[in-house]
PDB file of N, CA and C in Angstrom:
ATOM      1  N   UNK A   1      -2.729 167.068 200.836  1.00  0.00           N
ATOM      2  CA  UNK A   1      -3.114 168.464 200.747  1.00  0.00           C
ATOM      3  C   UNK A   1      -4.640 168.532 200.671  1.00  0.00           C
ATOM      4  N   UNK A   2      -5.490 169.215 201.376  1.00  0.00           N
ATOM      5  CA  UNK A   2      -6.918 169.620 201.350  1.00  0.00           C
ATOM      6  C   UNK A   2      -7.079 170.755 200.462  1.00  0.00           C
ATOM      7  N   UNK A   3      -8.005 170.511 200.580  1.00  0.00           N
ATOM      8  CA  UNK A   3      -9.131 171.825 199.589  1.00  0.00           C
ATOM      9  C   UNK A   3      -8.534 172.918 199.684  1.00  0.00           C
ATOM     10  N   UNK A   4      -8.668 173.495 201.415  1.00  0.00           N
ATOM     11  CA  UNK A   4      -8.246 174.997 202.145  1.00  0.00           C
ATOM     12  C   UNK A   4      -6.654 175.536 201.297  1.00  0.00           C
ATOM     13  N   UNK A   5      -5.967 174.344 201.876  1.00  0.00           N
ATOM     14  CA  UNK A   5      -4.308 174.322 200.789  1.00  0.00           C
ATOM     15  C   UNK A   5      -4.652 175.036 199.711  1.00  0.00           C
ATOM     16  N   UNK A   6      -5.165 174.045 198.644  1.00  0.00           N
ATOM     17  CA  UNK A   6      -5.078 174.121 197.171  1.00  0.00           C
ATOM     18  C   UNK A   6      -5.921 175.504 196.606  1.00  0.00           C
ATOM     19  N   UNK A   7      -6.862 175.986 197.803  1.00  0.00           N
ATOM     20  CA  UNK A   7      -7.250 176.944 197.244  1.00  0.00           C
ATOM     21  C   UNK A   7      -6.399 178.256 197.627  1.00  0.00           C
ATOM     22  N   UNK A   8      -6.003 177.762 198.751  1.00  0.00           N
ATOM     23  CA  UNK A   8      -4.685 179.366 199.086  1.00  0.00           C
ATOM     24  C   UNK A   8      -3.790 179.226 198.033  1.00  0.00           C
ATOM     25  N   UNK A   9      -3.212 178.020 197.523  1.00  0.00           N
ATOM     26  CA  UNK A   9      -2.085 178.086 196.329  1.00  0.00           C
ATOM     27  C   UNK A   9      -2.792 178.416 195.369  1.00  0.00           C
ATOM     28  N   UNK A  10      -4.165 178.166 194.910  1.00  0.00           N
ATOM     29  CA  UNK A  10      -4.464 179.021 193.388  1.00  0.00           C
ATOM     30  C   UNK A  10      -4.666 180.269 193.968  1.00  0.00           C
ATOM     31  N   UNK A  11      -5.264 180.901 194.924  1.00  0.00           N
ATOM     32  CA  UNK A  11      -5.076 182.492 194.877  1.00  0.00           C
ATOM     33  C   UNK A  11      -3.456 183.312 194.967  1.00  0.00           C
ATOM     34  N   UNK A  12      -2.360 182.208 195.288  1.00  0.00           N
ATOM     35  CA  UNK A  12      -1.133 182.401 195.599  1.00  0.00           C
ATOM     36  C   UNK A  12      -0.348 182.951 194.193  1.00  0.00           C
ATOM     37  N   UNK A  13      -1.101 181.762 193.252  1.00  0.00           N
ATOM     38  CA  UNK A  13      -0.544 181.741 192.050  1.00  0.00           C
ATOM     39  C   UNK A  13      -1.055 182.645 190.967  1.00  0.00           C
ATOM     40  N   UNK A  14      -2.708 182.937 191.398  1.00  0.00           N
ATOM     41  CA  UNK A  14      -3.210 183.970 190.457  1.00  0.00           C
ATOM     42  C   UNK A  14      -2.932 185.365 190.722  1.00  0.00           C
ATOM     43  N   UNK A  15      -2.461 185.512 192.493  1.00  0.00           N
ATOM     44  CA  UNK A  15      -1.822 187.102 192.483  1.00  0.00           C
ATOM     45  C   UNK A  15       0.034 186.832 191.752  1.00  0.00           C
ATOM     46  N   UNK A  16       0.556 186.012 192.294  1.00  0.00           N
ATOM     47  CA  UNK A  16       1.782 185.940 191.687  1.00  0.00           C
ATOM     48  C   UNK A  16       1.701 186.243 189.745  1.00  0.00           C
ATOM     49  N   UNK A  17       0.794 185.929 189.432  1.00  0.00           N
ATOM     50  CA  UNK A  17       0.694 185.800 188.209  1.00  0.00           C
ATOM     51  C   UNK A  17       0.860 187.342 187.358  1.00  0.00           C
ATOM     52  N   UNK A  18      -0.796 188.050 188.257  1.00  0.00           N
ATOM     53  CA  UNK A  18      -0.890 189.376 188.212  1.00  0.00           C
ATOM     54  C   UNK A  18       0.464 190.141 188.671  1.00  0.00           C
ATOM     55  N   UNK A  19       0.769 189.746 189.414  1.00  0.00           N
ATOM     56  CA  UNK A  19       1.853 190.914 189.581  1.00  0.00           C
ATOM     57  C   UNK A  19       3.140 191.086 188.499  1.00  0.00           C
ATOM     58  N   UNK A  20       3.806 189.448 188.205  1.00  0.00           N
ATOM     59  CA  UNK A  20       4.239 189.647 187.071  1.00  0.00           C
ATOM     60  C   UNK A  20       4.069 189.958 185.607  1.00  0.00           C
ATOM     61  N   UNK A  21       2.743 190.129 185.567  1.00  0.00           N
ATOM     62  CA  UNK A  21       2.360 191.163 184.306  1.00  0.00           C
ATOM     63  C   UNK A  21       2.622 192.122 184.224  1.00  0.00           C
ATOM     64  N   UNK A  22       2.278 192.646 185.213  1.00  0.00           N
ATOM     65  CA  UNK A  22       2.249 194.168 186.454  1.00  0.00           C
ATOM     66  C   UNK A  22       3.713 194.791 185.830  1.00  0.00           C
ATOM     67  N   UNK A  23       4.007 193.708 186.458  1.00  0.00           N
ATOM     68  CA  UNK A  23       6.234 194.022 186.233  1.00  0.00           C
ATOM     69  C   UNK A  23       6.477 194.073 185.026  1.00  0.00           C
ATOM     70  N   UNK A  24       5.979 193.138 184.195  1.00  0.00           N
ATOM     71  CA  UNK A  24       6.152 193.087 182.842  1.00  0.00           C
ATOM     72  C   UNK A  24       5.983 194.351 182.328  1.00  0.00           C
ATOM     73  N   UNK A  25       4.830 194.935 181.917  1.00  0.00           N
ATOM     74  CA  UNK A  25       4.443 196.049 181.365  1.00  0.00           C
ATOM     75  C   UNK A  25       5.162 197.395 181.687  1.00  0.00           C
ATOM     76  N   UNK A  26       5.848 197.500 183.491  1.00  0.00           N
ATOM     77  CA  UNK A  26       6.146 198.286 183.885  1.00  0.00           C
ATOM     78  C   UNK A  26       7.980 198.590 183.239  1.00  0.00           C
ATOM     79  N   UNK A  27       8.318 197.613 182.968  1.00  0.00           N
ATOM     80  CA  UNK A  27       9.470 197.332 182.498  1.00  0.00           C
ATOM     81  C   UNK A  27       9.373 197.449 181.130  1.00  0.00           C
ATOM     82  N   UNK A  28       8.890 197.006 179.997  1.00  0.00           N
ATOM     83  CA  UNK A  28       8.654 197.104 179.064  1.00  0.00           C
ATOM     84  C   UNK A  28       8.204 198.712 178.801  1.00  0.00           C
ATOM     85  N   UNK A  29       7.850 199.325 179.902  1.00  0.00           N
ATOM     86  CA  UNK A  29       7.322 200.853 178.879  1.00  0.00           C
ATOM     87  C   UNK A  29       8.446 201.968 179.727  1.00  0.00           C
ATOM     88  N   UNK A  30       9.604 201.166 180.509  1.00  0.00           N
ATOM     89  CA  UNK A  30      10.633 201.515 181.012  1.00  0.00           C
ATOM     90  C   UNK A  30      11.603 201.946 179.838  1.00  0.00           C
ATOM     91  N   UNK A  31      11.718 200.592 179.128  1.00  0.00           N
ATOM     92  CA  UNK A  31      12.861 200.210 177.713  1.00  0.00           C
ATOM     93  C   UNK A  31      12.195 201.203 176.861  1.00  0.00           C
ATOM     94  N   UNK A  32      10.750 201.334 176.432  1.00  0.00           N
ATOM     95  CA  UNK A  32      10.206 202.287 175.571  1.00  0.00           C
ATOM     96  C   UNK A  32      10.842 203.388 175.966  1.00  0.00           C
ATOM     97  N   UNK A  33      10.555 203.797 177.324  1.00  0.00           N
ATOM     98  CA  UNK A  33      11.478 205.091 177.682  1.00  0.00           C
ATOM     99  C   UNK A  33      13.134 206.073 177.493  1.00  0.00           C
ATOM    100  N   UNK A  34      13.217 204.313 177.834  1.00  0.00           N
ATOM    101  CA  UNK A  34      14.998 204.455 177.263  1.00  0.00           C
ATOM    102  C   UNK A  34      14.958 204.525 176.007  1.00  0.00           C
ATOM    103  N   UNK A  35      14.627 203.616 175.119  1.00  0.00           N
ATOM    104  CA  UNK A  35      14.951 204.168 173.481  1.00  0.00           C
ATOM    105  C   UNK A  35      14.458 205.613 172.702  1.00  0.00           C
ATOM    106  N   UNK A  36      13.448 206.216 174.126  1.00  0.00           N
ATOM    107  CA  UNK A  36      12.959 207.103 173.069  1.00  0.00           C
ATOM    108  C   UNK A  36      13.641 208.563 174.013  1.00  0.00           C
ATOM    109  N   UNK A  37      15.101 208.004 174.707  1.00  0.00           N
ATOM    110  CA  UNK A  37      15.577 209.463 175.359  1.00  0.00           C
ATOM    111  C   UNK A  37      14.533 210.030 176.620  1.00  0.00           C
ATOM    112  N   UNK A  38      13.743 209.158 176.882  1.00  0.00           N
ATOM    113  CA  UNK A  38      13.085 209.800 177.769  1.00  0.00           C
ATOM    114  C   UNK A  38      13.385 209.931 179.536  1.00  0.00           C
ATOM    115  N   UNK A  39      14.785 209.075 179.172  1.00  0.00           N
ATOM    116  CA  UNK A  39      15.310 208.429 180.891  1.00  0.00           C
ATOM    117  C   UNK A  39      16.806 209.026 180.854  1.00  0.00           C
ATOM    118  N   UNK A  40      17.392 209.590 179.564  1.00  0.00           N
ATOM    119  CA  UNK A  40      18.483 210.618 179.990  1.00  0.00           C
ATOM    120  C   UNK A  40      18.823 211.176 181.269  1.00  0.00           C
ATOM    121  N   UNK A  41      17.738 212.072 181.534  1.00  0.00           N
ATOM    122  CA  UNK A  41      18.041 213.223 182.949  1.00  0.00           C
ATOM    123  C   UNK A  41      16.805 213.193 183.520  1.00  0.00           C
ATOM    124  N   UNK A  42      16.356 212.127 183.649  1.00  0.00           N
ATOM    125  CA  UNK A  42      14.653 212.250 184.628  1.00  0.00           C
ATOM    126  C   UNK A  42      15.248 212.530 185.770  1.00  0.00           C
ATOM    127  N   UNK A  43      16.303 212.407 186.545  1.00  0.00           N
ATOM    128  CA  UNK A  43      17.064 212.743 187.570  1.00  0.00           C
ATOM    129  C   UNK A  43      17.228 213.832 188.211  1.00  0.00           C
ATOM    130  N   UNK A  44      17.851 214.450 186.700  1.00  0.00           N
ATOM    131  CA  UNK A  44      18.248 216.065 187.318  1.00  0.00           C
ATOM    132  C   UNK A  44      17.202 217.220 187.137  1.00  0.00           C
ATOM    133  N   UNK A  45      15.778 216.492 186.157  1.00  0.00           N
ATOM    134  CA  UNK A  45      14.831 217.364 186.098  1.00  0.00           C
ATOM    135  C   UNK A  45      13.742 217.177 187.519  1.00  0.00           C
ATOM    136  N   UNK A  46      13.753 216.366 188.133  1.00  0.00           N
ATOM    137  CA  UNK A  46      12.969 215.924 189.396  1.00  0.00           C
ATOM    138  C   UNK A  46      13.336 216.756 190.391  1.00  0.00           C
ATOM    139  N   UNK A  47      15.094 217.051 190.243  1.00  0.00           N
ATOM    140  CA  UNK A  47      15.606 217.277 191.631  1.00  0.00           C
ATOM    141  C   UNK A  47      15.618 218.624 191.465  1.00  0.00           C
ATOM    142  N   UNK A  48      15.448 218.866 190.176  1.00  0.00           N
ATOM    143  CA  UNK A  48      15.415 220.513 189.989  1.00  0.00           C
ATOM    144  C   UNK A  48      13.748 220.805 190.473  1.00  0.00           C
ATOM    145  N   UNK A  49      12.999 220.242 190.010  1.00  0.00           N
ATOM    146  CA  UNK A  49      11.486 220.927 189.877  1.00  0.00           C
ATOM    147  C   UNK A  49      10.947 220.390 191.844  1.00  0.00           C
ATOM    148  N   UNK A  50      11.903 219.800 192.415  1.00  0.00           N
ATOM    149  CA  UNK A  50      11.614 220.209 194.175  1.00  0.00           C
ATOM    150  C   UNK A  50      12.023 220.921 194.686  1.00  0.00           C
ATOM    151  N   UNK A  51      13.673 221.368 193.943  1.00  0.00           N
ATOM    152  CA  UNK A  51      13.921 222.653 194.337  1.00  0.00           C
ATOM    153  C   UNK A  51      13.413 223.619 194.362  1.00  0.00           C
ATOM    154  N   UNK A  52      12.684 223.640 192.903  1.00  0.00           N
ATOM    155  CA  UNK A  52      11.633 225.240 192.394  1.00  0.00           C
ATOM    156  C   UNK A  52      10.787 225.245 193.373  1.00  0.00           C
ATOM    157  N   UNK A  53       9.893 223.622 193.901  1.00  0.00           N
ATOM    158  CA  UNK A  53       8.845 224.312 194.509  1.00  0.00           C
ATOM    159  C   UNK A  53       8.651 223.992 195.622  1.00  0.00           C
ATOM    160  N   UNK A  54      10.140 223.899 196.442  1.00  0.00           N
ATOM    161  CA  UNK A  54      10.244 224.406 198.083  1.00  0.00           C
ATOM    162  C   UNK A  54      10.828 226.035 198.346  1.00  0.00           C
ATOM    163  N   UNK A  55      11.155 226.345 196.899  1.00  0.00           N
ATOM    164  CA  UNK A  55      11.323 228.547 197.510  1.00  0.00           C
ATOM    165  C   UNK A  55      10.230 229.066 197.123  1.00  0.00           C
TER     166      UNK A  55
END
């Protein structure tokens, strides 16, 4: 393996890295959501508030 390699695999590994933080956090303030009732009806309030503001 050369240089060129090893340096595409550390930028490979430092975005892979970032992104699973990324995920991490995004998931983690998901579960916050769920325990605090906040993911009940995000559903039916979305589909309502495009309804309101396509009449």
């Amino acid at each position: 393996m050369d240089f060129t390699q090893k340096m595409k695999l550390r930028g490979k590994a430092e975005e892979d890295l970032y992104f699973a933080e990324q995920d991490r956090a995004l998931i983690e303030a998901l579960h916050n959501m769920q325990k605090n009732g906040e993911l009940e009806n995000w559903h039916k309030s979305s589909k309502h508030d495009s309804q309101a503001k396509s009449q």
